[in-house]
C-alpha atoms as a PDB file:
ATOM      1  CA  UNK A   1    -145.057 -16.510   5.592  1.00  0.00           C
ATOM      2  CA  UNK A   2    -147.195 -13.397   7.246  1.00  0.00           C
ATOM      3  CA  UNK A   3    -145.949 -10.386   7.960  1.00  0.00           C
ATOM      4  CA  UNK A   4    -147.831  -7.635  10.169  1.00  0.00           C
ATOM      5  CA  UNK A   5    -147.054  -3.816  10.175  1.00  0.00           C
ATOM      6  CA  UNK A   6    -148.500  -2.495  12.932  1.00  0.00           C
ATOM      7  CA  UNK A   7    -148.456   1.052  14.484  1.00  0.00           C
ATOM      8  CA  UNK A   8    -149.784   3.815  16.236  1.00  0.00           C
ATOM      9  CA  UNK A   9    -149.787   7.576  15.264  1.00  0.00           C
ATOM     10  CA  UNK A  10    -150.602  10.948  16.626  1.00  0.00           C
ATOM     11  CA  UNK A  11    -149.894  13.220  13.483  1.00  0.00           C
ATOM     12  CA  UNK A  12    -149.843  10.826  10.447  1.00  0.00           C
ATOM     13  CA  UNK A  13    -146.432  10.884  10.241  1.00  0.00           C
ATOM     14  CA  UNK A  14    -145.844   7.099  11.514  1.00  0.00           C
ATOM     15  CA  UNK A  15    -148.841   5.952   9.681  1.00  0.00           C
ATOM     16  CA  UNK A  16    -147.005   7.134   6.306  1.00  0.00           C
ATOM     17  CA  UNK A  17    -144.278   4.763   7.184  1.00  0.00           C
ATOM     18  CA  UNK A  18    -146.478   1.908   7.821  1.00  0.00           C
ATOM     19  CA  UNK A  19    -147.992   2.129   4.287  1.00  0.00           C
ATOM     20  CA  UNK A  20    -144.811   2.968   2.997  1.00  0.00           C
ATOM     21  CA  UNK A  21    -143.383  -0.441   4.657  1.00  0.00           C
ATOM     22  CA  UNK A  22    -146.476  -2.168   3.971  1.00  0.00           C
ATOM     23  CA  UNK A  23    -145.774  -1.735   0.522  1.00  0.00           C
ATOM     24  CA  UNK A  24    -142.530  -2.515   0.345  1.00  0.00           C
ATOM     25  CA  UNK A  25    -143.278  -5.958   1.687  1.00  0.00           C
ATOM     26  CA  UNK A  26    -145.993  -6.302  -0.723  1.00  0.00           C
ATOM     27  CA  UNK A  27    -143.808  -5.348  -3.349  1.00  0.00           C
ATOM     28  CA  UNK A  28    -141.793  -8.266  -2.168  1.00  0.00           C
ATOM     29  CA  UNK A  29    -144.343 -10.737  -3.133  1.00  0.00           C
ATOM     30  CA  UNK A  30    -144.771 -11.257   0.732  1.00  0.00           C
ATOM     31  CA  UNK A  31    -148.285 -11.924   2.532  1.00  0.00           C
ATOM     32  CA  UNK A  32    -148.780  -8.663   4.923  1.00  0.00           C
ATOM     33  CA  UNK A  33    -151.695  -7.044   6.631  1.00  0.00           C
ATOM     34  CA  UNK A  34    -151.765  -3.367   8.058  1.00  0.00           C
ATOM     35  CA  UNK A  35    -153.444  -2.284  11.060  1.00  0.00           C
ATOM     36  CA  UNK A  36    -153.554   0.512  14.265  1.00  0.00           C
ATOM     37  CA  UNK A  37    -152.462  -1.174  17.155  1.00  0.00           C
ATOM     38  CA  UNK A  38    -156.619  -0.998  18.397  1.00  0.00           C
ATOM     39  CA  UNK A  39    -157.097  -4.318  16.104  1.00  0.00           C
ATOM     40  CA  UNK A  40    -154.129  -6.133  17.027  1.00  0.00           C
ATOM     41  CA  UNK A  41    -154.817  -8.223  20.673  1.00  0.00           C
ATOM     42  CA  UNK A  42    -151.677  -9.402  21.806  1.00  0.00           C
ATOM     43  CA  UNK A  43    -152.203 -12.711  20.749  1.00  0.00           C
ATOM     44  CA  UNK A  44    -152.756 -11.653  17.322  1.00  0.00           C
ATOM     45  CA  UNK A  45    -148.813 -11.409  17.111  1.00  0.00           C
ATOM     46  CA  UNK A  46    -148.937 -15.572  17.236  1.00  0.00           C
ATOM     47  CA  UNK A  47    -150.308 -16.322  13.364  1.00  0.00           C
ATOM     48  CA  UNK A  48    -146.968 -13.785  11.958  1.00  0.00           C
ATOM     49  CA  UNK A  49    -144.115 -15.098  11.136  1.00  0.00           C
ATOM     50  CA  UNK A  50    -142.316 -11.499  11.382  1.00  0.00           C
ATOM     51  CA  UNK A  51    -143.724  -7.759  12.858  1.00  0.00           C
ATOM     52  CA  UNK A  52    -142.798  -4.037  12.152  1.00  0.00           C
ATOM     53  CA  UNK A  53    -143.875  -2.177  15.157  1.00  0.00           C
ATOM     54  CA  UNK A  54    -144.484   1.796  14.547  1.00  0.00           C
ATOM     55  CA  UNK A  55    -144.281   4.489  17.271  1.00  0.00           C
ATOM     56  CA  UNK A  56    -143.286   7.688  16.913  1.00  0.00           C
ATOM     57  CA  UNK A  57    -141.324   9.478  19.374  1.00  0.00           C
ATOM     58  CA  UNK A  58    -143.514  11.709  22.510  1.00  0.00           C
ATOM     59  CA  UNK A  59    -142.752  13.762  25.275  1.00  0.00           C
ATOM     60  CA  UNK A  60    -138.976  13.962  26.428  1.00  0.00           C
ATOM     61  CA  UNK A  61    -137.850  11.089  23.399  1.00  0.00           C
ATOM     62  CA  UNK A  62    -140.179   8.290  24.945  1.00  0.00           C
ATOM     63  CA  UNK A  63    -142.713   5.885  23.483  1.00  0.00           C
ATOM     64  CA  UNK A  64    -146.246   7.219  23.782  1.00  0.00           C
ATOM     65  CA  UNK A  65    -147.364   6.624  26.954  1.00  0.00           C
ATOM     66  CA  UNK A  66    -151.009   6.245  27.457  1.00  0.00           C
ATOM     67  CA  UNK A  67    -152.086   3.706  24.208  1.00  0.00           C
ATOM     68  CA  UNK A  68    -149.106   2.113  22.922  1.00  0.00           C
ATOM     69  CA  UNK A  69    -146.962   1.756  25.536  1.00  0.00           C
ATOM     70  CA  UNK A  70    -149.221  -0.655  27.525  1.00  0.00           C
ATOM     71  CA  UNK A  71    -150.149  -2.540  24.465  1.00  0.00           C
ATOM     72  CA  UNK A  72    -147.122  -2.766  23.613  1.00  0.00           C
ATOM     73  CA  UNK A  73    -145.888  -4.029  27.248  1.00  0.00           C
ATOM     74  CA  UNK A  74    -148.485  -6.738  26.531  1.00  0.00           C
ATOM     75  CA  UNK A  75    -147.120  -8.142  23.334  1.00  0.00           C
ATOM     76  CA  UNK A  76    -143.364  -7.465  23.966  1.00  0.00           C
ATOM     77  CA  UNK A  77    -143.455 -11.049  26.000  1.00  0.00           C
ATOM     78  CA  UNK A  78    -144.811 -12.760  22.420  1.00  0.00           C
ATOM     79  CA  UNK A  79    -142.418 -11.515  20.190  1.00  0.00           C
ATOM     80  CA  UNK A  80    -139.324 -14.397  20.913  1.00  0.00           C
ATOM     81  CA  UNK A  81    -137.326 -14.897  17.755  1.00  0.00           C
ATOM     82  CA  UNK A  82    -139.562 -12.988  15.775  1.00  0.00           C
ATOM     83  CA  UNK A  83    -137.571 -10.737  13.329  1.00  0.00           C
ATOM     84  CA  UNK A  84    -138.389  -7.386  14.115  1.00  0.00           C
ATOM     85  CA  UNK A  85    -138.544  -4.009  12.394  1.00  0.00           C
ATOM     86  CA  UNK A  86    -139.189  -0.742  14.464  1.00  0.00           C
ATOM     87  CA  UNK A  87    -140.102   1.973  12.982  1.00  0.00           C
ATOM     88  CA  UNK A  88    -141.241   5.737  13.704  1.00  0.00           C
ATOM     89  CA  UNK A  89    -141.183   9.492  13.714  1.00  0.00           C
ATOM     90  CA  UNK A  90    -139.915  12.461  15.436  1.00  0.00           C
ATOM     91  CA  UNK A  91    -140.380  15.761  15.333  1.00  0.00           C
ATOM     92  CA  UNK A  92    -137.525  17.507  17.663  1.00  0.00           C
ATOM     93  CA  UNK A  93    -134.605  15.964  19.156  1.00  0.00           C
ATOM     94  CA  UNK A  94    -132.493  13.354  17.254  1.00  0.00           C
ATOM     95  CA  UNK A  95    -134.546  10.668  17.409  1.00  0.00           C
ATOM     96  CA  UNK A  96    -133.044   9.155  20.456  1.00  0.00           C
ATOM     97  CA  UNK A  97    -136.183   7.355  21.630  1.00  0.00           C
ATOM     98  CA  UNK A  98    -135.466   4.986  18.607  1.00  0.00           C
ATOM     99  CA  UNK A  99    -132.483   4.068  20.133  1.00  0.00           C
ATOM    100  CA  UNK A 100    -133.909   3.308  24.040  1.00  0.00           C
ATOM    101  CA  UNK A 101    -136.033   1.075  22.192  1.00  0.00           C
ATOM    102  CA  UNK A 102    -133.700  -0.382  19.986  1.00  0.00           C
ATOM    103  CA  UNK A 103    -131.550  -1.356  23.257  1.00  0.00           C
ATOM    104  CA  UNK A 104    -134.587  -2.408  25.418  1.00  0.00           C
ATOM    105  CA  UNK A 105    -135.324  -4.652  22.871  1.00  0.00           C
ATOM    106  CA  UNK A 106    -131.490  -6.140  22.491  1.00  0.00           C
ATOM    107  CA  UNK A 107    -131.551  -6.086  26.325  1.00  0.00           C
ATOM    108  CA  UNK A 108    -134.624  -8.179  25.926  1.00  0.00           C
ATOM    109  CA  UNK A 109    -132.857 -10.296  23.677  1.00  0.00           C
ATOM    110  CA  UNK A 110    -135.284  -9.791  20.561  1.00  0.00           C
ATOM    111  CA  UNK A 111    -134.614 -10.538  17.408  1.00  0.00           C
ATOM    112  CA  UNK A 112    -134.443  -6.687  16.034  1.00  0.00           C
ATOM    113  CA  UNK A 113    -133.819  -6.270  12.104  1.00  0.00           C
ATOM    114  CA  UNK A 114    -131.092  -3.790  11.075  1.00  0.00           C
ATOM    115  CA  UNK A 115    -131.245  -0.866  13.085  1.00  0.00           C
ATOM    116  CA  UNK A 116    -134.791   1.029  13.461  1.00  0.00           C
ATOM    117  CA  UNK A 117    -136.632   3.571  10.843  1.00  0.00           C
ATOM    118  CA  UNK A 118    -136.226   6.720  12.471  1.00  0.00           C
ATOM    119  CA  UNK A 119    -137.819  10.061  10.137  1.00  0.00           C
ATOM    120  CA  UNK A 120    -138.297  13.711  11.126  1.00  0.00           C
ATOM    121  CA  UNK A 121    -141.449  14.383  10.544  1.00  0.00           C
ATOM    122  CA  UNK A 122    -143.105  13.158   7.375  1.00  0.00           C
ATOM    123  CA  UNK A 123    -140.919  11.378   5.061  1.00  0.00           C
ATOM    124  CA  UNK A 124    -139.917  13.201   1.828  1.00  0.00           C
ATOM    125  CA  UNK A 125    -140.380  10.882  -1.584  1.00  0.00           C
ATOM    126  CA  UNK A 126    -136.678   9.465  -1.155  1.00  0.00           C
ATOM    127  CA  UNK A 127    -137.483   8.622   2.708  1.00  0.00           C
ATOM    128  CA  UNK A 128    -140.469   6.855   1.895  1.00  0.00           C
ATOM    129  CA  UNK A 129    -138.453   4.772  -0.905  1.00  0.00           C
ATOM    130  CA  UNK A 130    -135.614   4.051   1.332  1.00  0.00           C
ATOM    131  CA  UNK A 131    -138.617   3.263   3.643  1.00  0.00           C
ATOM    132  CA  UNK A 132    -139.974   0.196   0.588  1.00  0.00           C
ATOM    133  CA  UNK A 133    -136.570  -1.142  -0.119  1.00  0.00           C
ATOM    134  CA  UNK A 134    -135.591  -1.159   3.851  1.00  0.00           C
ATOM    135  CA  UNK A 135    -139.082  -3.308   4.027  1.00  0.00           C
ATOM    136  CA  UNK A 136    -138.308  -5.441   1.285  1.00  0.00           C
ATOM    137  CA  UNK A 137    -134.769  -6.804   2.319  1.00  0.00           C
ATOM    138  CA  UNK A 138    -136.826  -7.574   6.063  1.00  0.00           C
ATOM    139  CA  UNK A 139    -139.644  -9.283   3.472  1.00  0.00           C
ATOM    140  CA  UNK A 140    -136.905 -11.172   1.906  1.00  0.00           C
ATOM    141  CA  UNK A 141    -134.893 -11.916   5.120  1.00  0.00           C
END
């Protein structure tokens, strides 16, 4: 089994939580690899067994619109039964882009893991644990 954390981030913020999951899956025993969403082509998605997909929240509470979003839009139609982790984070509002996502991807009828990782800002040293064991349970899934 091959898992693949993939993300994009403006600030660093999201890219902290990828490592952070990364490791957690790693810590799992589980076969992962880590990358920007600039080395994933959509059919990359195809040799994984599961994805975490990291955006953090932009504008009015929106995906970012100009490099993930259209990647993204390209690989959403590849993801069928995949389990899926989102993950991401915010820096005003509540976070409520996590949850447009989180129902445009139950509309879709994806198979989405627990409810997404939503963190203001950069994650403290508890986030980023809760962060590893939240990764390992979708590692051990």
């Amino acid at each position: 089994m091959a898992i693949l954390v993939v993300y994009w981030s403006g600030t660093g913020n999201t890219e902290v939580m990828a490592q952070n999951i990364y490791d957690g899956i790693i810590e799992a025993g589980v076969e992962c690899d880590l990358k920007q969403i600039d080395e994933v082509l959509p059919d990359d998605i195809l040799d994984y067994d599961k994805i975490a997909i990291g955006c953090p929240s932009m504008g009015i509470e929106e995906l970012e619109p100009e490099e993930f979003l259209p990647w993204y839009e390209d690989v959403e139609p590849l993801l069928g039964d995949k389990p899926l982790l989102l993950f991401g984070s915010y820096g005003w509002g509540e976070g409520e882009w996590m949850d447009y996502w989180q129902d445009r991807v139950n509309d879709l009828g994806l198979n989405l893991f627990e409810e997404g990782i939503k963190i203001a800002s950069m994650p403290s040293r508890k986030e980023s644990e809760e962060i590893k064991l939240k990764a390992k349970r979708f590692a051990e899934m």
